[in-house]
C-alpha atoms as a PDB file:
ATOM      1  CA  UNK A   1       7.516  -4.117   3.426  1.00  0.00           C
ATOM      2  CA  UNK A   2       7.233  -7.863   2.432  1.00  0.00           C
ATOM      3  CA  UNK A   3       8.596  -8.448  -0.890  1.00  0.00           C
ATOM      4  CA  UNK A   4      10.434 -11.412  -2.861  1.00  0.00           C
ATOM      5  CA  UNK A   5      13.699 -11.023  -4.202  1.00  0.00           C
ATOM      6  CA  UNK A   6      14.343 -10.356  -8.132  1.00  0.00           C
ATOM      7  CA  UNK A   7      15.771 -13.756  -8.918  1.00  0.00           C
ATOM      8  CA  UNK A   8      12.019 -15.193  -7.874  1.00  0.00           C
ATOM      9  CA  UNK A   9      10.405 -12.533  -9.841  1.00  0.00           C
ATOM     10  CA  UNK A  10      12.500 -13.314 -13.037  1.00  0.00           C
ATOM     11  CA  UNK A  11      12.031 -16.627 -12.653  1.00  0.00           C
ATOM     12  CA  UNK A  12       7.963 -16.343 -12.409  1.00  0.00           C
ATOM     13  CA  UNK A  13       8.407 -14.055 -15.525  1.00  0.00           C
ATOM     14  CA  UNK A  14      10.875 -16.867 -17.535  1.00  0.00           C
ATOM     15  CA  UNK A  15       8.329 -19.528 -16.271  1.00  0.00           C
ATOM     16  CA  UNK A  16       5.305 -17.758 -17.793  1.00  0.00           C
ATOM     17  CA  UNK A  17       7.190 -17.137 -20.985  1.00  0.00           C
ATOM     18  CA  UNK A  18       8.466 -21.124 -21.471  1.00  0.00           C
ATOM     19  CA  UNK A  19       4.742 -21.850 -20.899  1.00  0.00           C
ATOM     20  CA  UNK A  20       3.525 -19.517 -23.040  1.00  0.00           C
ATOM     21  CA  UNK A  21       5.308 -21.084 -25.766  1.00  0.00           C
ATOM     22  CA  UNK A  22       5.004 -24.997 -24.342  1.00  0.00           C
ATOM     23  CA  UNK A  23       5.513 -26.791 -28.086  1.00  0.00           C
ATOM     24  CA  UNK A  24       9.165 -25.443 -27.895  1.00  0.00           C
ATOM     25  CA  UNK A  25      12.707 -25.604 -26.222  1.00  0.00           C
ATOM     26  CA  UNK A  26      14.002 -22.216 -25.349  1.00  0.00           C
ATOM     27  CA  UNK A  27      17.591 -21.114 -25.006  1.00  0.00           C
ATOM     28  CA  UNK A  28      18.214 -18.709 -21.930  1.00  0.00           C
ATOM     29  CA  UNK A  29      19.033 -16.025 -24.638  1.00  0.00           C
ATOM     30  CA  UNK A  30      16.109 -16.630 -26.601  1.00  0.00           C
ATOM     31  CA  UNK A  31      13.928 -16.052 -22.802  1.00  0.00           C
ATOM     32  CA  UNK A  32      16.563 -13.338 -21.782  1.00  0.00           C
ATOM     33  CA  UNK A  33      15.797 -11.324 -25.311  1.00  0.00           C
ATOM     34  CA  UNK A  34      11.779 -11.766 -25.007  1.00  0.00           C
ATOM     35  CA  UNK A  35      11.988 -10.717 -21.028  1.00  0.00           C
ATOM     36  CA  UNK A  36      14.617  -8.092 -21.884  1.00  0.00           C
ATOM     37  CA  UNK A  37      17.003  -9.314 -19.292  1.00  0.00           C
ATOM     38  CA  UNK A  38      20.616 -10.318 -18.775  1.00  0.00           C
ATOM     39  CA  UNK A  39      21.335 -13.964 -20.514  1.00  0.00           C
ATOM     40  CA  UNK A  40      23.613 -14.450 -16.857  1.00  0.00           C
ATOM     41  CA  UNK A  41      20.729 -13.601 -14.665  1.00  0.00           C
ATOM     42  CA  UNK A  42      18.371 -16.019 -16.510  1.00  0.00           C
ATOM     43  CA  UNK A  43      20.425 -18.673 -17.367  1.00  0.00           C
ATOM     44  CA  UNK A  44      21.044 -18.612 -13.359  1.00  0.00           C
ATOM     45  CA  UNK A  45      17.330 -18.585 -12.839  1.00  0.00           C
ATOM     46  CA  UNK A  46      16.898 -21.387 -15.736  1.00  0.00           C
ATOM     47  CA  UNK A  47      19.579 -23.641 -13.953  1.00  0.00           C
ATOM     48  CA  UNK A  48      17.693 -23.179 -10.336  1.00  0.00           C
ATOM     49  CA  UNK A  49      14.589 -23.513 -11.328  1.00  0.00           C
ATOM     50  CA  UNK A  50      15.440 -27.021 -13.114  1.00  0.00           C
ATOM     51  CA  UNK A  51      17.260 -27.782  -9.596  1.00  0.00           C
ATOM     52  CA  UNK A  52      13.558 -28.155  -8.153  1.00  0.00           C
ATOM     53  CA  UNK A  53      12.239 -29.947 -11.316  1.00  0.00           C
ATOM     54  CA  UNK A  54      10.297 -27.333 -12.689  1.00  0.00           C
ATOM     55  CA  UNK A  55      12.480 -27.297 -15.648  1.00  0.00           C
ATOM     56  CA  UNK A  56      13.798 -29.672 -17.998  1.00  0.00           C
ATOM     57  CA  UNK A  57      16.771 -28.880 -19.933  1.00  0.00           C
ATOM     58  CA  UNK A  58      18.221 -30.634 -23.380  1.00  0.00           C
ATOM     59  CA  UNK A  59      21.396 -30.331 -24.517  1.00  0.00           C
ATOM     60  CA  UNK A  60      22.428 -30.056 -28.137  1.00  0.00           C
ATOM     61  CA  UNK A  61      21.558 -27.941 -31.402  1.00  0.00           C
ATOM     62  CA  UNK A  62      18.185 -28.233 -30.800  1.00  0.00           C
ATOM     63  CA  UNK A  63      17.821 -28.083 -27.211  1.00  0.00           C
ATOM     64  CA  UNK A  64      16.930 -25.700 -24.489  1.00  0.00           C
ATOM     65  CA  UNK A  65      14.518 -25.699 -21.405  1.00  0.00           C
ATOM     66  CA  UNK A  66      11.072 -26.113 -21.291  1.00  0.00           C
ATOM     67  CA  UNK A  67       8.089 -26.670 -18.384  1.00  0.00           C
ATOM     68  CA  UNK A  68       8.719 -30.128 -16.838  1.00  0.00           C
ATOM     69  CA  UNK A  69       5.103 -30.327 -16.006  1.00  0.00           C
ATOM     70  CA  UNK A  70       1.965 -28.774 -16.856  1.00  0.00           C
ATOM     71  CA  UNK A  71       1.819 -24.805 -15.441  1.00  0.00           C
ATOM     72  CA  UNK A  72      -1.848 -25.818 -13.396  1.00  0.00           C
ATOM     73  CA  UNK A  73       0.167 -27.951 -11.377  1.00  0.00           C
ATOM     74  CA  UNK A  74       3.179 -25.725 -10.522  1.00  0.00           C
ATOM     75  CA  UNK A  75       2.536 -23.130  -7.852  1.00  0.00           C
ATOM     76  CA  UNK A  76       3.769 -20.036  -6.962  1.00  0.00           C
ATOM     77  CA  UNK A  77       4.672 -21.331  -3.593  1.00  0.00           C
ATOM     78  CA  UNK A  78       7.158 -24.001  -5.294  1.00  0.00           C
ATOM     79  CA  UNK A  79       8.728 -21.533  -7.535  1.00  0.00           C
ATOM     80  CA  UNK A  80       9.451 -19.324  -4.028  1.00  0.00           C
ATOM     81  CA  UNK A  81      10.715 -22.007  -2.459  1.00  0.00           C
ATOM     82  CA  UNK A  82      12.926 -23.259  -5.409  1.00  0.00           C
ATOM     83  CA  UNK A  83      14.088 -19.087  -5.630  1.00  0.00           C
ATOM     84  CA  UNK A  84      14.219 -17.491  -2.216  1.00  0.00           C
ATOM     85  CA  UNK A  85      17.601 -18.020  -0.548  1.00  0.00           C
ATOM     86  CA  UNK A  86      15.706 -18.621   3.137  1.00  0.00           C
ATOM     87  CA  UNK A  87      12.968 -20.452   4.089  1.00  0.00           C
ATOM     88  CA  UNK A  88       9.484 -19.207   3.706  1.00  0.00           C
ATOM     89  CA  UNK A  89       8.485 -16.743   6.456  1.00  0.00           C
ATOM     90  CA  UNK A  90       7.207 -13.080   6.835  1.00  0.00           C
ATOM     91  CA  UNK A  91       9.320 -13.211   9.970  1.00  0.00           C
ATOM     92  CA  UNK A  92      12.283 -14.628  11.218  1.00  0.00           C
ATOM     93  CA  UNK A  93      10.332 -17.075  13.643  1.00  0.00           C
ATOM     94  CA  UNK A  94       7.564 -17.997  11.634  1.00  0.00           C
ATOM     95  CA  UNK A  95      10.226 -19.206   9.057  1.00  0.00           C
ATOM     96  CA  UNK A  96      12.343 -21.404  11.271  1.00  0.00           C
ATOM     97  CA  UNK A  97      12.758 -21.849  14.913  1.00  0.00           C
ATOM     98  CA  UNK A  98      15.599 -20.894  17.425  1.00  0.00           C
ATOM     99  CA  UNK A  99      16.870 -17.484  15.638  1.00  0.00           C
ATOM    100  CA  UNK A 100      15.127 -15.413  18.053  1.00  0.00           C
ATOM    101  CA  UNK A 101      16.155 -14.624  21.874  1.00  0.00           C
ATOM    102  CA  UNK A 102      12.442 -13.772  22.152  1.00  0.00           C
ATOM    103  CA  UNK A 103      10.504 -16.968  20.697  1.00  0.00           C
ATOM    104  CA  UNK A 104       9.850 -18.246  24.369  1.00  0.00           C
ATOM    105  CA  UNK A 105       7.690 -15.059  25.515  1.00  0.00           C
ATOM    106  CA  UNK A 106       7.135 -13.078  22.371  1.00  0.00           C
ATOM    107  CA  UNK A 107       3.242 -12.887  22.819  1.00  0.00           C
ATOM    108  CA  UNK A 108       2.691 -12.111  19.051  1.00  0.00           C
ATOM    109  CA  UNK A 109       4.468 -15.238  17.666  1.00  0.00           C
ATOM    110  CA  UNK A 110       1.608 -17.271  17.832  1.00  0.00           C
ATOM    111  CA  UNK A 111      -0.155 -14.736  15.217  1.00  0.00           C
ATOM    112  CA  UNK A 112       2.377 -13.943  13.291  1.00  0.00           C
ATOM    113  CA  UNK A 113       2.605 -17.963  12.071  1.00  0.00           C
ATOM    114  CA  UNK A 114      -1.184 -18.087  11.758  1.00  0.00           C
ATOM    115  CA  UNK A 115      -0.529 -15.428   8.957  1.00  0.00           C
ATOM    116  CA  UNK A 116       2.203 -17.145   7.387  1.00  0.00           C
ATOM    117  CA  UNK A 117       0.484 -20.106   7.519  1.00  0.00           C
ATOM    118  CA  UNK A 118      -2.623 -18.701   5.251  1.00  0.00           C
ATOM    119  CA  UNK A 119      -0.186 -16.289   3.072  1.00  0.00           C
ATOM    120  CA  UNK A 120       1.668 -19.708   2.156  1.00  0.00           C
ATOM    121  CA  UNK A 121      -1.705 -21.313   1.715  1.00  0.00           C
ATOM    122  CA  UNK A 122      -2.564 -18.748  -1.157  1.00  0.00           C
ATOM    123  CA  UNK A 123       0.588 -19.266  -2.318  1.00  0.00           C
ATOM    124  CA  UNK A 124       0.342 -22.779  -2.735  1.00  0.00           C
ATOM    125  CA  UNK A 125      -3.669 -22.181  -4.517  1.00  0.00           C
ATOM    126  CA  UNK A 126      -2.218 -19.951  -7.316  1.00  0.00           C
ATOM    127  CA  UNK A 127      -0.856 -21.571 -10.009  1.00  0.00           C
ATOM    128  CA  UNK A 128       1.339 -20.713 -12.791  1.00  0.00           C
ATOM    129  CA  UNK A 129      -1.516 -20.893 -14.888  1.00  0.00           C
ATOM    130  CA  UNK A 130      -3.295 -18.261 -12.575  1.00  0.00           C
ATOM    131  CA  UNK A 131      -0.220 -16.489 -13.428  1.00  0.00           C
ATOM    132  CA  UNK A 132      -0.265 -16.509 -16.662  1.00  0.00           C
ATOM    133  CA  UNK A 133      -4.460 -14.514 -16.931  1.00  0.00           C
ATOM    134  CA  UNK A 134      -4.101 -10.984 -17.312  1.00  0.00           C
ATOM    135  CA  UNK A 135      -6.281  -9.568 -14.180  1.00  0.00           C
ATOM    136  CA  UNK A 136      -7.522  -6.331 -13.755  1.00  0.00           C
ATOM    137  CA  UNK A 137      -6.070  -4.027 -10.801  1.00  0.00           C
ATOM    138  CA  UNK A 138      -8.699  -3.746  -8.576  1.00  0.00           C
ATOM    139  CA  UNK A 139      -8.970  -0.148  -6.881  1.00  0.00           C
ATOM    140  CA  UNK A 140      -8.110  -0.881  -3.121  1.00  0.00           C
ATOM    141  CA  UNK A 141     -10.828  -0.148  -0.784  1.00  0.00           C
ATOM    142  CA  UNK A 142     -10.884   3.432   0.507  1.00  0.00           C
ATOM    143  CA  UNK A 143     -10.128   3.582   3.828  1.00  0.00           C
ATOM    144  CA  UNK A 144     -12.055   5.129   6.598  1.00  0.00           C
ATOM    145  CA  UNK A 145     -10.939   8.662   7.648  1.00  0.00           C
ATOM    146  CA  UNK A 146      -8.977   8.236  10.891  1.00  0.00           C
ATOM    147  CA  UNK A 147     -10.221  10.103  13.637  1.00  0.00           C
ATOM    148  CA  UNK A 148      -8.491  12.208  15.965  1.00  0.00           C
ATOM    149  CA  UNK A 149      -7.877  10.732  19.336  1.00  0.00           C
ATOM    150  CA  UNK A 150      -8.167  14.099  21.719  1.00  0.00           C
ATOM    151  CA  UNK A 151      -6.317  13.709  25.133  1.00  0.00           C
ATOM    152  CA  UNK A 152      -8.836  13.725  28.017  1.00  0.00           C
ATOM    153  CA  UNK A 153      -7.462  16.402  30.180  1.00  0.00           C
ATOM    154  CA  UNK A 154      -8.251  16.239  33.949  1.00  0.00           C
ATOM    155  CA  UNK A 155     -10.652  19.047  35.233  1.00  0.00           C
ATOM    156  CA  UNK A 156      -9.556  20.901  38.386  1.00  0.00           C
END
């Protein structure tokens, strides 16, 4: 299964929350008590995410962090990339180059960094705006009843 780590979902989820409330500073316990999560896990998220610029933080009685941009022009793909310990990839090989012993005659490599390639596209198209809408789960499509594969047996 493909899946990000926590840290990058807590910090889409502290992200949402500072622009949900853009015309203030917020403390990592004030975002920590409204996401019901640990103030160490967020301020660690907090302090990453202004690594990458996607935070601005203030010191002093009235400081705190805040957006350093507009949420339409942050993507999820930067807040991944500012998150995720390794480099984007749904494989090894389509994330960097030379960690495989089979990259020279892997026949499937080719395809596997086509797929990466749009994934990170869509990625890059949502915004944390688009994160921030409410969309309804759509059903998945049913799928079609497998069918039995029968063995053909030779006939003496």
């Amino acid at each position: 299964m493909l899946r990000i780590n926590r840290l990058t979902d807590y910090g889409t989820l502290a992200l949402t929350y500072l622009a949900s409330h853009p015309d203030r500073m917020h403390s990592a316990a004030d975002v920590a008590a409204a996401l019901g999560l640990g103030v160490p896990t967020v301020s660690k998220v907090l302090k990453t995410l202004g690594r990458h610029d996607l935070v601005r933080s203030n010191r002093g009685l009235r400081g705190g962090y805040s957006l350093s941009r507009a949420p339409e022009s942050i993507s999820v793909a930067e807040i991944v990339d500012a998150l995720e310990e390794q480099p984007f990839g749904l494989t090894e090989c389509s994330a960097m180059a030379g960690v495989c012993g089979f990259e020279r005659s892997c026949r499937i490599r080719s395809n596997w960094q086509r797929i990466n390639r749009i994934v990170r596209r869509t990625l890059e198209d949502v915004s944390l705006a688009d994160m921030m809408r409410v969309v309804p789960l759509e059903e998945p499509p049913a799928r079609p009843a497998r069918r039995a594969v029968r063995a053909r047996v030779a006939q003496p």
